[in-house]
Protein backbone atom coordinates (compact mmCIF):
# COMPACT_ATOMS: atom_id res chain seq x y z
CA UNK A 1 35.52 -9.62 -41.31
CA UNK A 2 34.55 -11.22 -38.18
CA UNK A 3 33.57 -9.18 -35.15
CA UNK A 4 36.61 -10.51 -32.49
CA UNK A 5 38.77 -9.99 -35.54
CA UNK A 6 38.04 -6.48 -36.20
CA UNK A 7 37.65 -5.92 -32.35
CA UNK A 8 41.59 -7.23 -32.35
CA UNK A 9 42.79 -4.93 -35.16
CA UNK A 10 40.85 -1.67 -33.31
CA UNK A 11 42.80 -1.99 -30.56
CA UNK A 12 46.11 -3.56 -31.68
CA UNK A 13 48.79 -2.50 -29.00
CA UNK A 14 46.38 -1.96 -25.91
CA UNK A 15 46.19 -4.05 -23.09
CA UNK A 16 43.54 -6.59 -22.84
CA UNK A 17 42.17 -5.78 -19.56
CA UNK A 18 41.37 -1.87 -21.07
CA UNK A 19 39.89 -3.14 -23.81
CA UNK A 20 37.52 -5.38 -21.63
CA UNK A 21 37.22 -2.31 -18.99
CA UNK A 22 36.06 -0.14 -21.67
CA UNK A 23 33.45 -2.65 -23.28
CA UNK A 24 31.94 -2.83 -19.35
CA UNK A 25 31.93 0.71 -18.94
CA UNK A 26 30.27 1.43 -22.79
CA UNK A 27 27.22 -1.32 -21.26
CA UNK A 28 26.81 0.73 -18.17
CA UNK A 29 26.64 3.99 -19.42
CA UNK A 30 24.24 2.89 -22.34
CA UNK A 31 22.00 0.51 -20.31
CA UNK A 32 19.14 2.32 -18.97
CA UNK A 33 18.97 2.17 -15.14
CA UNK A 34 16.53 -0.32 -13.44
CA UNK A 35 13.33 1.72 -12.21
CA UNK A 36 12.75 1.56 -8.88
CA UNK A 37 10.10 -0.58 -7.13
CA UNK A 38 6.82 1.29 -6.73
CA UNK A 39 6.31 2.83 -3.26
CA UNK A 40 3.01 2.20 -1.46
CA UNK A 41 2.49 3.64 2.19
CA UNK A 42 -0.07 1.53 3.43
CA UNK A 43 -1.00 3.68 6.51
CA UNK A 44 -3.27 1.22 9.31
CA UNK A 45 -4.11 -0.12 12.33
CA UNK A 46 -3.52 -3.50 13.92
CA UNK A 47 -5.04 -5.64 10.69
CA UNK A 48 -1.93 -3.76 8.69
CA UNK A 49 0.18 -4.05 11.71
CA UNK A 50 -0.39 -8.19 11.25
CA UNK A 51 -1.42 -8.43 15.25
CA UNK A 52 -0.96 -12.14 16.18
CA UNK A 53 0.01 -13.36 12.73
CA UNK A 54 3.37 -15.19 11.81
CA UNK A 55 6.15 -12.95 9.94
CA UNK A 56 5.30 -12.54 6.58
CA UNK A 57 1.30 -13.34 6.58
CA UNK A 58 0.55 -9.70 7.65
CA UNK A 59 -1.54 -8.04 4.87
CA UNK A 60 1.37 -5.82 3.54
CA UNK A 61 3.84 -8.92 2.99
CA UNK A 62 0.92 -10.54 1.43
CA UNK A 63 -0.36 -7.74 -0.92
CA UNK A 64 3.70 -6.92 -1.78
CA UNK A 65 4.12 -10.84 -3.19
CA UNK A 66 1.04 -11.02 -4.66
CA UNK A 67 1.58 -7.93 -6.72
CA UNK A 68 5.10 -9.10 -7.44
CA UNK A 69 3.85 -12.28 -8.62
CA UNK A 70 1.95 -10.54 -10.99
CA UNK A 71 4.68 -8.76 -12.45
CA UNK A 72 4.11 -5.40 -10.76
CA UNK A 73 7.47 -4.42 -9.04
CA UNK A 74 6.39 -2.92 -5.90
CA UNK A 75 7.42 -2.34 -1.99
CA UNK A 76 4.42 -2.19 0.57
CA UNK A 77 5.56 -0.50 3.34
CA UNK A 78 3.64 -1.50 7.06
CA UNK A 79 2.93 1.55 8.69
CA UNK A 80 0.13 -0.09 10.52
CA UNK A 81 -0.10 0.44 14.53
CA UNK A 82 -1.77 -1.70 16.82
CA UNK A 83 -4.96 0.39 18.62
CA UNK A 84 -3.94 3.26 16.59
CA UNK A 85 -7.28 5.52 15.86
CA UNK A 86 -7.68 7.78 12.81
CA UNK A 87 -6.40 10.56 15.26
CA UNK A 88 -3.14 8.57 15.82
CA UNK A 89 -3.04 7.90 12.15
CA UNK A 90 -3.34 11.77 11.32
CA UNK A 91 -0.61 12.79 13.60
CA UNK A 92 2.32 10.09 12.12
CA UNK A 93 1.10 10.54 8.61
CA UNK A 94 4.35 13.31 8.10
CA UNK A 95 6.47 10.95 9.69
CA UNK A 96 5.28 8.17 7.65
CA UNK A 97 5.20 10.43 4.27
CA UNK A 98 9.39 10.53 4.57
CA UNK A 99 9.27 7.20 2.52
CA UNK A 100 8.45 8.94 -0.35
CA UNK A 101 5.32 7.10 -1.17
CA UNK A 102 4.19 6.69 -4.74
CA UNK A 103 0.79 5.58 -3.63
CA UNK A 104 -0.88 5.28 -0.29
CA UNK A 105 -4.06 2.96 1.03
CA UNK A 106 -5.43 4.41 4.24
CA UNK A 107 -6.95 1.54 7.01
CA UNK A 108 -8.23 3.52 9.74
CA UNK A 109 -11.30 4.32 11.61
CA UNK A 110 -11.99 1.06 13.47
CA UNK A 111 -10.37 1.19 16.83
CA UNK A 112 -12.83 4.84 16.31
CA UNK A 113 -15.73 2.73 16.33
CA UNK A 114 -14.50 0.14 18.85
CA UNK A 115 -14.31 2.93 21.40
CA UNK A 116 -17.22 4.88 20.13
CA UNK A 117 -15.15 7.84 19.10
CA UNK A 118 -18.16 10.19 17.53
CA UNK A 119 -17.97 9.93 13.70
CA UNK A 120 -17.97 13.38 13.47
CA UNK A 121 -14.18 13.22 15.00
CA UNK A 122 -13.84 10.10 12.88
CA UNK A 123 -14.52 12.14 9.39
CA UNK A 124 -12.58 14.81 10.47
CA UNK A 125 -9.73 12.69 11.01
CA UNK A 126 -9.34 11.19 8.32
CA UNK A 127 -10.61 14.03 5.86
CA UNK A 128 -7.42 15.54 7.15
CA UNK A 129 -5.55 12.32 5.57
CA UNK A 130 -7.25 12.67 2.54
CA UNK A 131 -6.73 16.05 2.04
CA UNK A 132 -2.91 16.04 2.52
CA UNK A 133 -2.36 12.86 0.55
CA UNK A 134 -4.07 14.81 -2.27
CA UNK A 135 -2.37 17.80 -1.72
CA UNK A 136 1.41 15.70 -2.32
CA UNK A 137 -0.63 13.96 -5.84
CA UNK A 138 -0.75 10.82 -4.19
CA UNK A 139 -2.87 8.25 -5.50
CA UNK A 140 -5.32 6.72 -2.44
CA UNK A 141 -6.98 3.81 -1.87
CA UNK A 142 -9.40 4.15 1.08
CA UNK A 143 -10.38 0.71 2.99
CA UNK A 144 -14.22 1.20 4.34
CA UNK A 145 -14.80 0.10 7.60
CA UNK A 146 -18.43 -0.59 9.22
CA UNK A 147 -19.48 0.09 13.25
CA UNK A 148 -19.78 -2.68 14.95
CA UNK A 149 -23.81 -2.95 14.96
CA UNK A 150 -23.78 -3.41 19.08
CA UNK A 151 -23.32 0.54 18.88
CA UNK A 152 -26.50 0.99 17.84
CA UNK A 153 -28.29 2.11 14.74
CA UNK A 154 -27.26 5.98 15.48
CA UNK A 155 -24.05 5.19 15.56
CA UNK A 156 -23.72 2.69 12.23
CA UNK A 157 -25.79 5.51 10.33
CA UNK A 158 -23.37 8.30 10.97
CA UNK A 159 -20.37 6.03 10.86
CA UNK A 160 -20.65 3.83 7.94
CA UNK A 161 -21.50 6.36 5.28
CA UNK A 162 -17.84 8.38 6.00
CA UNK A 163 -15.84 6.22 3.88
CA UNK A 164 -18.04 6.59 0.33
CA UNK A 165 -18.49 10.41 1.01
CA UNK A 166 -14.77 11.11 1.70
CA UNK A 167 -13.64 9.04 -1.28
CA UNK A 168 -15.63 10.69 -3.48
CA UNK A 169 -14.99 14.45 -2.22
CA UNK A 170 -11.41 14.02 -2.50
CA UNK A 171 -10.98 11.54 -5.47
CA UNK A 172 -9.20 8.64 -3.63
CA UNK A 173 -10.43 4.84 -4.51
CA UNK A 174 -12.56 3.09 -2.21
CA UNK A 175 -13.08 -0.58 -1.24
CA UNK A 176 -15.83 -0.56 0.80
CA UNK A 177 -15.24 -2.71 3.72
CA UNK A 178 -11.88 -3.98 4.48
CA UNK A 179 -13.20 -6.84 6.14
CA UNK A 180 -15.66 -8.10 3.55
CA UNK A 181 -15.86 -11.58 3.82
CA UNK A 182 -13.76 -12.28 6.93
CA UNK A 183 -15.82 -10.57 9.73
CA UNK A 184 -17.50 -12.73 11.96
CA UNK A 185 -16.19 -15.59 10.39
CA UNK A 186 -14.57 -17.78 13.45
CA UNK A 187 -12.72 -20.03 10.83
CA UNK A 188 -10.83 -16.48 9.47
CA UNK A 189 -10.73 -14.84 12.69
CA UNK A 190 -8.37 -15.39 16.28
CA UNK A 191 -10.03 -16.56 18.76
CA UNK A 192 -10.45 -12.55 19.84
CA UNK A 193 -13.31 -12.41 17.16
CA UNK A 194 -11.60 -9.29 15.38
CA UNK A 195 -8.49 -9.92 13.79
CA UNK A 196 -7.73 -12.03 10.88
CA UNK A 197 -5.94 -15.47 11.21
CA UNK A 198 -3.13 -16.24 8.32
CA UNK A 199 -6.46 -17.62 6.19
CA UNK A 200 -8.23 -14.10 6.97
CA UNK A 201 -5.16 -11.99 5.82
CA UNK A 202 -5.01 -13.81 2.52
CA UNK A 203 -8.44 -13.46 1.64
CA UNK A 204 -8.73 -9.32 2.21
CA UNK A 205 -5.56 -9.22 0.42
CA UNK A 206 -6.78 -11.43 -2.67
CA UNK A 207 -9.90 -8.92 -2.35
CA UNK A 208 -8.46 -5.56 -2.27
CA UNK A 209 -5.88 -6.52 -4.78
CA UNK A 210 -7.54 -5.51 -8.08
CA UNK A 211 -8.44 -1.89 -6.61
CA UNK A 212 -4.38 -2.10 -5.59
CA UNK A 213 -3.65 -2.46 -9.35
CA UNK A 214 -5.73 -0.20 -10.50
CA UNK A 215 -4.05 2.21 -7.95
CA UNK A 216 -0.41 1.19 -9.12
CA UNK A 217 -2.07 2.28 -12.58
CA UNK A 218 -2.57 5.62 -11.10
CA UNK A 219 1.03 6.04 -10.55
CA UNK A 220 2.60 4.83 -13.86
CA UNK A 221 -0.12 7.39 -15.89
CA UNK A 222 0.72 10.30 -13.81
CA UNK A 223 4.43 9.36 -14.65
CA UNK A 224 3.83 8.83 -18.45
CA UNK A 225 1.99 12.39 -18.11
């Protein structure tokens, strides 16, 4: 017997419209809900913050398309502050975990070095991050930043090394310098020297993006777990 025809003889006598509202309310109930777009906190400084850069072409609205483009359903939410230093970054980092991140990527330390904060403050700082981040289970991707080399050799030698020592003591991903490629780089830069043009943005995104992945990967084992 055809389907519609046996459909017809199952519910001989009631009214069409219940017979359609119960065939809706059988899909809902039996269709699994959609899961929710992964969270990533992406906790920064004016080059998250998109200083000077159109809507859109700031490095979280870049990194959140490109992953979507690649199939990975994700929200990047810009909780970047211009001038912010890893101090500032420490002390909005409970107000910023209310979003429920699922993953975080921490971009701070450079307006440290641009006012010659002592790395010893710096590492502190963001140790701090680190350590609560872990504390919650969430996956971290650290950006490494470099001292401007005016400062002086003292200065790079205690400042550059924080990033690969704090990545490896708490277990957080590291990319070693967020500005790989674009620093000093007048073509990727605004005409202040220091933050990334449009151009700029898109190439540290296209950069960082594979360690991104691997840190959405993070979060869909420790859910299979």
């Amino acid at each position: 017997m055809p389907p519609i025809l046996h459909y017809r003889i199952l519910f001989r006598g009631r009214p069409l419209k219940s017979f359609v509202f119960t065939l809706l309310l059988a899909a809902l109930v039996s269709s699994p809900a959609r899961a929710a777009p992964i969270r990533i906190l992406m906790l920064g400084t004016s080059l998250t913050q998109g200083y000077g850069l159109p809507p859109g072409t700031e490095i979280p609205a870049l990194l959140q398309a490109k992953l979507r483009a690649s199939g990975i359903d994700a929200r990047v939410i810009n909780a970047g502050v211009s001038g912010d230093t890893s101090a500032g970054g420490l002390s909005r980092l409970d107000w910023s975990l209310a979003e429920q991140p699922d993953a975080a990527i921490v971009e701070l330390g450079s307006n440290d070095a641009l006012r010659g904060i002592p790395p010893a403050q710096t590492e502190k700082n963001l140790s701090a991050i680190l350590a609560k981040l872990r504390a919650q289970h969430i996956p971290t991707l650290l950006l490494g930043m470099k001292a401007p080399r005016n400062l002086g050799p003292e200065y790079a030698n205690a400042f550059d090394p924080i990033y690969p020592k704090l990545a490896k003591q708490y277990g957080a991903s590291l990319y070693p310098f967020v500005l790989d490629g674009v620093a000093l780089n007048p073509r990727l830069n605004q005409p202040d020297g220091l933050h990334p043009n449009a151009a700029g943005a898109k190439i540290i995104v296209d950069r960082i993006s594979p360690n991104v992945k691997r840190l959405v990967g993070q979060v869909k084992n420790r859910h299979v777990r």
